[in-house]
Protein backbone atom coordinates (compact mmCIF):
# COMPACT_ATOMS: atom_id res chain seq x y z
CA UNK A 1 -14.89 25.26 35.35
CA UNK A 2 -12.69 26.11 32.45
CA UNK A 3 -13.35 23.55 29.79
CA UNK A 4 -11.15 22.23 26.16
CA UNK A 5 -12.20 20.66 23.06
CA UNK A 6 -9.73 18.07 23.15
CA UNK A 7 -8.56 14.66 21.41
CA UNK A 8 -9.03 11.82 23.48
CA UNK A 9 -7.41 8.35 22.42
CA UNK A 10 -8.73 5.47 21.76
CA UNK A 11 -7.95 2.44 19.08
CA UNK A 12 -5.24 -0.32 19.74
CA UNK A 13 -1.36 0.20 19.62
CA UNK A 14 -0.16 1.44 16.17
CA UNK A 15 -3.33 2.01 15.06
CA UNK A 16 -4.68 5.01 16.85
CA UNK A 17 -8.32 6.46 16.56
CA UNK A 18 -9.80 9.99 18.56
CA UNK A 19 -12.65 11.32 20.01
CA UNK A 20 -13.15 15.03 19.70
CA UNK A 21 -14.64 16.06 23.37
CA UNK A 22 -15.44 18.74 25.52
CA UNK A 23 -14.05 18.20 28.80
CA UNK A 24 -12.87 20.05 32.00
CA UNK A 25 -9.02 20.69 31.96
CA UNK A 26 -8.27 19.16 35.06
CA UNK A 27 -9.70 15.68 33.38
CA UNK A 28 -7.64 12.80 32.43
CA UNK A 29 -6.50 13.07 28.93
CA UNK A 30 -8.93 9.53 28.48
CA UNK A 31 -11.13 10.55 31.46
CA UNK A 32 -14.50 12.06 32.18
CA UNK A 33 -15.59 14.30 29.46
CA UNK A 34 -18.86 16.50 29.26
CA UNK A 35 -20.05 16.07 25.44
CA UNK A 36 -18.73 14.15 22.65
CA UNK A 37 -18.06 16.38 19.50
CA UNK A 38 -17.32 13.85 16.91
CA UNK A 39 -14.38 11.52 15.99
CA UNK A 40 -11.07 11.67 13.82
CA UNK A 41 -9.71 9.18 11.99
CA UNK A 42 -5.70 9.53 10.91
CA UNK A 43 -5.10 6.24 9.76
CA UNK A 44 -6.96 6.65 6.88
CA UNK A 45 -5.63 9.37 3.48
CA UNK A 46 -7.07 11.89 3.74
CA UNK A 47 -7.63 11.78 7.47
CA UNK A 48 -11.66 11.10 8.54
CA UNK A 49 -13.10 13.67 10.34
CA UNK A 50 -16.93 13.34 11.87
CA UNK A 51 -17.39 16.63 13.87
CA UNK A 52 -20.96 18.01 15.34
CA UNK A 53 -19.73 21.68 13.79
CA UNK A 54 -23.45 23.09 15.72
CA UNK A 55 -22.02 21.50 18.83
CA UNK A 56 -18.56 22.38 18.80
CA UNK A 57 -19.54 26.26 17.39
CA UNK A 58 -21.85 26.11 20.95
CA UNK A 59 -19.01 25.30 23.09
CA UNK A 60 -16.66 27.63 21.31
CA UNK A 61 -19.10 30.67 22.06
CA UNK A 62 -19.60 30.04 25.76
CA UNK A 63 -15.51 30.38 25.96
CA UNK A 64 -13.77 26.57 26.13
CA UNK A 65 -10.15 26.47 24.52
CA UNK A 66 -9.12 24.08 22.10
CA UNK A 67 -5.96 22.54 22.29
CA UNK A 68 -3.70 22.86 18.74
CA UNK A 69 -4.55 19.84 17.66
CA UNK A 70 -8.21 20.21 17.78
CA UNK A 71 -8.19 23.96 16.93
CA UNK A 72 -6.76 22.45 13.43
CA UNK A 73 -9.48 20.01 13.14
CA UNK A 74 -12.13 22.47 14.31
CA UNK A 75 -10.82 25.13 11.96
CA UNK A 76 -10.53 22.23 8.67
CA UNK A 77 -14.00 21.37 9.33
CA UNK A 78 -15.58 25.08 9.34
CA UNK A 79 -16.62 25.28 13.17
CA UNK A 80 -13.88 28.48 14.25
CA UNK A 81 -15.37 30.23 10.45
CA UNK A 82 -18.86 29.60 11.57
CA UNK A 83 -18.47 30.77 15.54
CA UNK A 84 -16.18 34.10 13.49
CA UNK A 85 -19.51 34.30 11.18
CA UNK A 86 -21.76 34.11 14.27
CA UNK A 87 -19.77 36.82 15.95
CA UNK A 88 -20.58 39.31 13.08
CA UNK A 89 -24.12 38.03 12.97
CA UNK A 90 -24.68 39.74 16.58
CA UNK A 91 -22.48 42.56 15.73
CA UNK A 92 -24.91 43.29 13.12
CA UNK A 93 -22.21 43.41 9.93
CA UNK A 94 -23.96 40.52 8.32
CA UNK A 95 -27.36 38.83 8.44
CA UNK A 96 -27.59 35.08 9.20
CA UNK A 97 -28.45 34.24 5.73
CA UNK A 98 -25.35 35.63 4.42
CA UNK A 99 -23.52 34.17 6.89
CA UNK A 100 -24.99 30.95 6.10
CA UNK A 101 -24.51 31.61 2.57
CA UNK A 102 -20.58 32.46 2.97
CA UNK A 103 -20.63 29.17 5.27
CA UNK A 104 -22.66 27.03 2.38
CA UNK A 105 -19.76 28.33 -0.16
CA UNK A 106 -16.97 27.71 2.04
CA UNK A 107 -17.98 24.24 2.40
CA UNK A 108 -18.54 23.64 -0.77
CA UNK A 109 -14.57 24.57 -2.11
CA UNK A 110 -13.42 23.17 1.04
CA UNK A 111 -15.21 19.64 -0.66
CA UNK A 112 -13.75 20.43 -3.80
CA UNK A 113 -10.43 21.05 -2.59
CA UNK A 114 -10.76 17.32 -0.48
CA UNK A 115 -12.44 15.53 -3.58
CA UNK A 116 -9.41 16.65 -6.06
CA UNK A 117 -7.25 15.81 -3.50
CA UNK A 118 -8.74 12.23 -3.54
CA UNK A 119 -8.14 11.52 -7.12
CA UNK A 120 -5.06 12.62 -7.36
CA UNK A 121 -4.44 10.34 -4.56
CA UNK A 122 -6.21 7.09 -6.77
CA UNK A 123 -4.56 8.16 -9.53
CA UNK A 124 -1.18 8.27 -8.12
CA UNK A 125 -2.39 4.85 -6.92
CA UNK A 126 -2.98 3.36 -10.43
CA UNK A 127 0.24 4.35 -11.57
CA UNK A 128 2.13 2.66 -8.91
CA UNK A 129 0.11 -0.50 -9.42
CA UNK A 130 0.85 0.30 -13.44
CA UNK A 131 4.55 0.58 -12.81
CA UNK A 132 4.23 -2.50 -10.47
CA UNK A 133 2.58 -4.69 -12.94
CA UNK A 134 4.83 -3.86 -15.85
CA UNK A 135 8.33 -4.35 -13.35
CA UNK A 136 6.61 -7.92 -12.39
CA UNK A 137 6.13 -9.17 -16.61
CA UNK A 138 9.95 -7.80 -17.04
CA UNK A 139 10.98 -9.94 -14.58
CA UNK A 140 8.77 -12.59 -15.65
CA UNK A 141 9.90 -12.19 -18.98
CA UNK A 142 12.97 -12.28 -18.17
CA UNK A 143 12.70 -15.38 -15.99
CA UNK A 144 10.95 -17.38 -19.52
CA UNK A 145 14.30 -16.08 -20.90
CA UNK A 146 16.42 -17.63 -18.82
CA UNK A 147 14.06 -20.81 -18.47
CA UNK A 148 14.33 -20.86 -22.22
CA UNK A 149 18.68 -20.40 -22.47
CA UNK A 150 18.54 -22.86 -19.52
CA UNK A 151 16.73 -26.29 -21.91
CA UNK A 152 18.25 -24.85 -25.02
CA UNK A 153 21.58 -25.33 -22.95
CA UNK A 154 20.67 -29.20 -21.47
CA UNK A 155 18.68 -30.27 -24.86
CA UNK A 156 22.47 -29.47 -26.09
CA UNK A 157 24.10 -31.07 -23.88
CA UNK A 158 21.62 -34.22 -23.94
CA UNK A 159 22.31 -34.05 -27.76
CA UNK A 160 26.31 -33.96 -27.10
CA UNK A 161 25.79 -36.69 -24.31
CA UNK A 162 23.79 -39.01 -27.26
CA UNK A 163 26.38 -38.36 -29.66
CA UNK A 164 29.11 -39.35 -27.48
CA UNK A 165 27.20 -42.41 -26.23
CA UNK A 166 26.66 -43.44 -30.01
CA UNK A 167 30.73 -43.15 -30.73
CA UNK A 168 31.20 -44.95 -27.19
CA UNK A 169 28.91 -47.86 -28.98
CA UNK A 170 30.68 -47.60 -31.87
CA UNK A 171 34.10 -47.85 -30.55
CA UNK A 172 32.95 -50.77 -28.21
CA UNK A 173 31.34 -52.85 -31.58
CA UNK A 174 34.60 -52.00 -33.36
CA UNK A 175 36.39 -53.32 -30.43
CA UNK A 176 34.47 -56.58 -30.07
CA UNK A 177 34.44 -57.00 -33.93
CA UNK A 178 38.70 -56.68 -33.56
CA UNK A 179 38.10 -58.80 -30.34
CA UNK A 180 36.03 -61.49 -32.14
CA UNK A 181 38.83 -61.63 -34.87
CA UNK A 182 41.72 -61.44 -33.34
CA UNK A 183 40.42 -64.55 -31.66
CA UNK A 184 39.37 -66.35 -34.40
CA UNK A 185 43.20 -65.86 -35.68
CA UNK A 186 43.95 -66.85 -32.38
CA UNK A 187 41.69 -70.28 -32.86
CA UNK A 188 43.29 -70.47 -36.55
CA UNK A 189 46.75 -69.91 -35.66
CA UNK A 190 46.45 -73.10 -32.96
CA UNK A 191 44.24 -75.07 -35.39
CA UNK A 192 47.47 -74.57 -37.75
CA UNK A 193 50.02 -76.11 -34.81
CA UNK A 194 47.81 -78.70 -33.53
CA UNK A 195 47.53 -79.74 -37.39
């Protein structure tokens, strides 16, 4: 029965979410699968990878093909170094603690390499949310600006409005007072010709 290491998919639309398996190649892609390796995670930066190395080393040695995609996982998380390690192990070119040992140190750059990567990543975070944060008080400030021009501009015009009103009183008194005496001429002026 030739058998694959394989993805198979599971997760909702848009949001996707594998299983690494060994199954036989004439399986549905989402079928029947012998042994589940260990799960992978894109959705998440950098991508989540849980993978029974042991396991996956086991079915590598008794001859099942990976497809690319999981030949790239296997191969990120060690399991294609430790089956090549193995191989020299019963060669004789190395004993299994130095191939443990060149495994050990492998794994421990290969962290390295993944926990740099993470900061860099939170950093790069922080200085978008930085750059964020000072863009929103510009425009905030700028907003109090124009808030500011905006009652400057109607406490003027109120002011103007209240000046005119007081010269619109003022021209209306003056009026009346010319009114009021005009007709009291008016009143003399008959007094005068009734007398």
């Amino acid at each position: 029965m030739p058998v694959k290491i394989r993805l198979q998919r599971h997760g909702k639309k848009g949001k996707p979410f594998f299983w690494i398996v060994a199954a036989d190649s004439r399986a549905k892609r989402d079928g029947k699968f012998l042994e589940k390796l260990g799960t992978y995670n894109p959705n998440t930066n950098p991508a989540t990878i849980d993978l029974d190395v042991d396991g996956a080393v086991q079915w590598l040695q008794n001859g099942a093909q990976p497809t690319d995609t999981a030949r790239a996982i296997l191969s990120y998380k060690g399991a294609l170094l430790k089956k090549h390690l193995a191989v020299g192990v019963r060669k004789g070119a190395l004993t299994e603690e130095q191939a443990e040992e060149k495994f050990k140190a492998w794994l421990e750059e290969k962290e390295g390499k993944i926990g740099a990567k993470k900061e860099n990543l939170t950093k790069q975070e922080e200085e978008a949310k930085a750059k964020a944060l000072e863009a929103e008080k510009e425009v905030n400030a700028k907003r109090e600006a124009a808030a500011r021009e905006a009652e400057e501009a109607e406490a003027a015009a109120n002011a103007e409005a209240e000046a005119a009103e007081a010269t619109d009183e003022a021209t209306v008194e003056q009026a009346e007072e010319e009114a009021g005496a005009a007709t009291a001429e008016e009143a003399k002026t008959e007094e005068k010709k009734d007398a």
